[in-house]
N, C-alpha and C. Protein backbone atom coordinates (compact mmCIF):
# COMPACT_ATOMS: atom_id res chain seq x y z
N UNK A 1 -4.73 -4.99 7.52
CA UNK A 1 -5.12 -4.63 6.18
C UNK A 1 -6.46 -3.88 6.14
N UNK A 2 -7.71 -4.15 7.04
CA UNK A 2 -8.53 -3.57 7.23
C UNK A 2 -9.11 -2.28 7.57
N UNK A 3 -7.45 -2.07 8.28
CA UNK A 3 -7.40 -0.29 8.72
C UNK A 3 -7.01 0.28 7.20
N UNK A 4 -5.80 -0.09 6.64
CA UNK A 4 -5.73 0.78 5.27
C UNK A 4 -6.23 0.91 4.94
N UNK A 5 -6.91 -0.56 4.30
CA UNK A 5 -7.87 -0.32 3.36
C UNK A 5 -9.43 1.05 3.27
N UNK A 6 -9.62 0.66 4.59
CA UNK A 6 -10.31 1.93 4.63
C UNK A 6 -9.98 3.43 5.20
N UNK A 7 -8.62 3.97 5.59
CA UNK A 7 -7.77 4.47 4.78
C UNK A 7 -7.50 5.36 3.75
N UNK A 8 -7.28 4.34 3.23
CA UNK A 8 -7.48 4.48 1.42
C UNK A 8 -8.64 4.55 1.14
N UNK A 9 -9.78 4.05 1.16
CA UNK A 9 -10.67 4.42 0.71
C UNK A 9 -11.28 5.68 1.19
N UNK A 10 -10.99 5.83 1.89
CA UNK A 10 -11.61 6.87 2.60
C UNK A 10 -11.00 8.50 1.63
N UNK A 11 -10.08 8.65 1.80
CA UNK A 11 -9.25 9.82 1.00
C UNK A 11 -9.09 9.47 -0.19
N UNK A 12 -9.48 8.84 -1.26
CA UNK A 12 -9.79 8.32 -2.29
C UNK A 12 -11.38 9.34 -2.64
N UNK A 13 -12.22 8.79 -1.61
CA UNK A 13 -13.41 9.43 -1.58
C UNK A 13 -13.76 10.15 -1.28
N UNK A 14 -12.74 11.35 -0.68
CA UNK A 14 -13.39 12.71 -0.90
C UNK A 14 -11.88 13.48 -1.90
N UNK A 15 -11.38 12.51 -2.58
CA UNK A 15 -10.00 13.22 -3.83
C UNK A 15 -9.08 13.85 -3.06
N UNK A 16 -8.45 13.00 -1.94
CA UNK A 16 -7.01 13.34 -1.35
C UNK A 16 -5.92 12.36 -1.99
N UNK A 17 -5.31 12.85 -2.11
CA UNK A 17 -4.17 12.45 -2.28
C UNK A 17 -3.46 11.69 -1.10
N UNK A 18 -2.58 10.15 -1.12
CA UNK A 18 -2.44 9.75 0.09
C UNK A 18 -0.85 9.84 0.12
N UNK A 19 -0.39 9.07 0.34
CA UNK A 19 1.16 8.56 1.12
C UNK A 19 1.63 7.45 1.69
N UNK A 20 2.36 6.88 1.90
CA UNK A 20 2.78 5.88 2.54
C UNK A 20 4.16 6.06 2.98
N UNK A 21 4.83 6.19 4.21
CA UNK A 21 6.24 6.35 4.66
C UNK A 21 7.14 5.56 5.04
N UNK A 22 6.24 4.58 5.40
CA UNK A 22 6.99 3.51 6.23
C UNK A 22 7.38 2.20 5.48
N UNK A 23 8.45 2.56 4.68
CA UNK A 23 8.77 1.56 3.85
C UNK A 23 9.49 -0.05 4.07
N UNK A 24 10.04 -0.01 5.58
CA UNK A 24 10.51 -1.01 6.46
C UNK A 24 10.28 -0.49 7.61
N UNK A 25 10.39 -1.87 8.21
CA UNK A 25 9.89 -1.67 9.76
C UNK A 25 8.64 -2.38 10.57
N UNK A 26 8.03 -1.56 11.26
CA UNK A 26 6.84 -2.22 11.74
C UNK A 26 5.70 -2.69 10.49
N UNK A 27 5.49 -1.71 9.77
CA UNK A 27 4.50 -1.49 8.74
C UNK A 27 5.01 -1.97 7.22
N UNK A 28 5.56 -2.79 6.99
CA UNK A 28 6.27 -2.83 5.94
C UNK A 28 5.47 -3.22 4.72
N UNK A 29 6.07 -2.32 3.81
CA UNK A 29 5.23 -2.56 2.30
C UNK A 29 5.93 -3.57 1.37
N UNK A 30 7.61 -3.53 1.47
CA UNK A 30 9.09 -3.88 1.44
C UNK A 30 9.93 -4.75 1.89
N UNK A 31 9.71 -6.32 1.64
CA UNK A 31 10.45 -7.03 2.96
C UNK A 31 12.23 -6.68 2.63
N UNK A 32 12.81 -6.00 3.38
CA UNK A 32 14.16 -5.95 2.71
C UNK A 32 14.73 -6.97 2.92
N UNK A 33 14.94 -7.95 3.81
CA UNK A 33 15.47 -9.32 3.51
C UNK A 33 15.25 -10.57 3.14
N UNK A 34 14.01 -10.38 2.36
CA UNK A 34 13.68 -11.23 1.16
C UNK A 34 13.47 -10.36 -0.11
N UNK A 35 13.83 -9.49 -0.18
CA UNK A 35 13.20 -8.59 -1.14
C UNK A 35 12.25 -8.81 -1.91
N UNK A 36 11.11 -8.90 -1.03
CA UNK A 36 9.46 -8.98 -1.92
C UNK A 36 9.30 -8.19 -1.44
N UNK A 37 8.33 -7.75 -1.84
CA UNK A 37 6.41 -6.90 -1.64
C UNK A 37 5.76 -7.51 -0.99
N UNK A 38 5.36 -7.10 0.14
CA UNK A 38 4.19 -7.85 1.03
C UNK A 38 3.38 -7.63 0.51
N UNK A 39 2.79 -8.47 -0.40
CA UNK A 39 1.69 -8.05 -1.32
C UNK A 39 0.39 -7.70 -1.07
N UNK A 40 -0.37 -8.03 0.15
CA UNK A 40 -1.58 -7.87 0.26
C UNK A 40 -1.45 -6.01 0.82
N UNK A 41 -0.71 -5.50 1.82
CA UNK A 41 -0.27 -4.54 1.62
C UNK A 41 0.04 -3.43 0.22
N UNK A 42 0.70 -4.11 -0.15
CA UNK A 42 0.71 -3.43 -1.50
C UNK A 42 -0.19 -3.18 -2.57
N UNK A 43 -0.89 -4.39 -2.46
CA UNK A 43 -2.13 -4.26 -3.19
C UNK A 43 -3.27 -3.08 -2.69
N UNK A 44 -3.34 -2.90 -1.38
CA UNK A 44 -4.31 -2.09 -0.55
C UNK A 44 -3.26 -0.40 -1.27
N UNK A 45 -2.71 -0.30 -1.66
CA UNK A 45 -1.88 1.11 -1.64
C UNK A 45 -2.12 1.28 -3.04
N UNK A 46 -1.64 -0.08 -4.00
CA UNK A 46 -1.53 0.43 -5.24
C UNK A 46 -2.43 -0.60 -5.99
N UNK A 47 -3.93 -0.18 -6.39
CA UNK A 47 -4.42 -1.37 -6.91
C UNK A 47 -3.66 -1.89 -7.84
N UNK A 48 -3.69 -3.39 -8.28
CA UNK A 48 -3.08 -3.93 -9.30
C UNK A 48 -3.43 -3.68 -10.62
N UNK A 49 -4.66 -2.75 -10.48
CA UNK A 49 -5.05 -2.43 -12.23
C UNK A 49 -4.27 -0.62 -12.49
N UNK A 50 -3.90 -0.43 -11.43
CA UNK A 50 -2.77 0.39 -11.53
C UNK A 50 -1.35 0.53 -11.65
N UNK A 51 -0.79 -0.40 -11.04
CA UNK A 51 0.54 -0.88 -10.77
C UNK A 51 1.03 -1.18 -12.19
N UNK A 52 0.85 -1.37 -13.50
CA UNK A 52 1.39 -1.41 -15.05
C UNK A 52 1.79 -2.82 -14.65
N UNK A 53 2.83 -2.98 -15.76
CA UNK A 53 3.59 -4.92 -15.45
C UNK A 53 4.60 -4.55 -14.77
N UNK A 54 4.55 -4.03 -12.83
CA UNK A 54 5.73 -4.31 -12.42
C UNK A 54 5.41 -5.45 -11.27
């Protein structure tokens, strides 16, 4: 989480635009066979004061 996060912050702070690809797999944002959100992940991508009520 420590690598994203800064990351993200990083291209945040000079106004890039980021991405995320790896939606399953090693890196997963997505558990597909529980179908949650690895949330602390997710949180690092999409703050929660962004994310609306999903």
């Amino acid at each position: 989480m420590s690598w994203m996060s800064f990351v993200t912050w990083s291209a945040e702070k000079r106004g890039w635009s980021r991405g995320y690809w790896r939606f399953d797999g090693d890196f997963v944002v997505y558990d597909m066979e529980s179908l949650n959100w690895v949330e602390p992940l997710r949180d690092v991508l999409i703050r929660p004061s962004n994310r609306g009520s999903s």
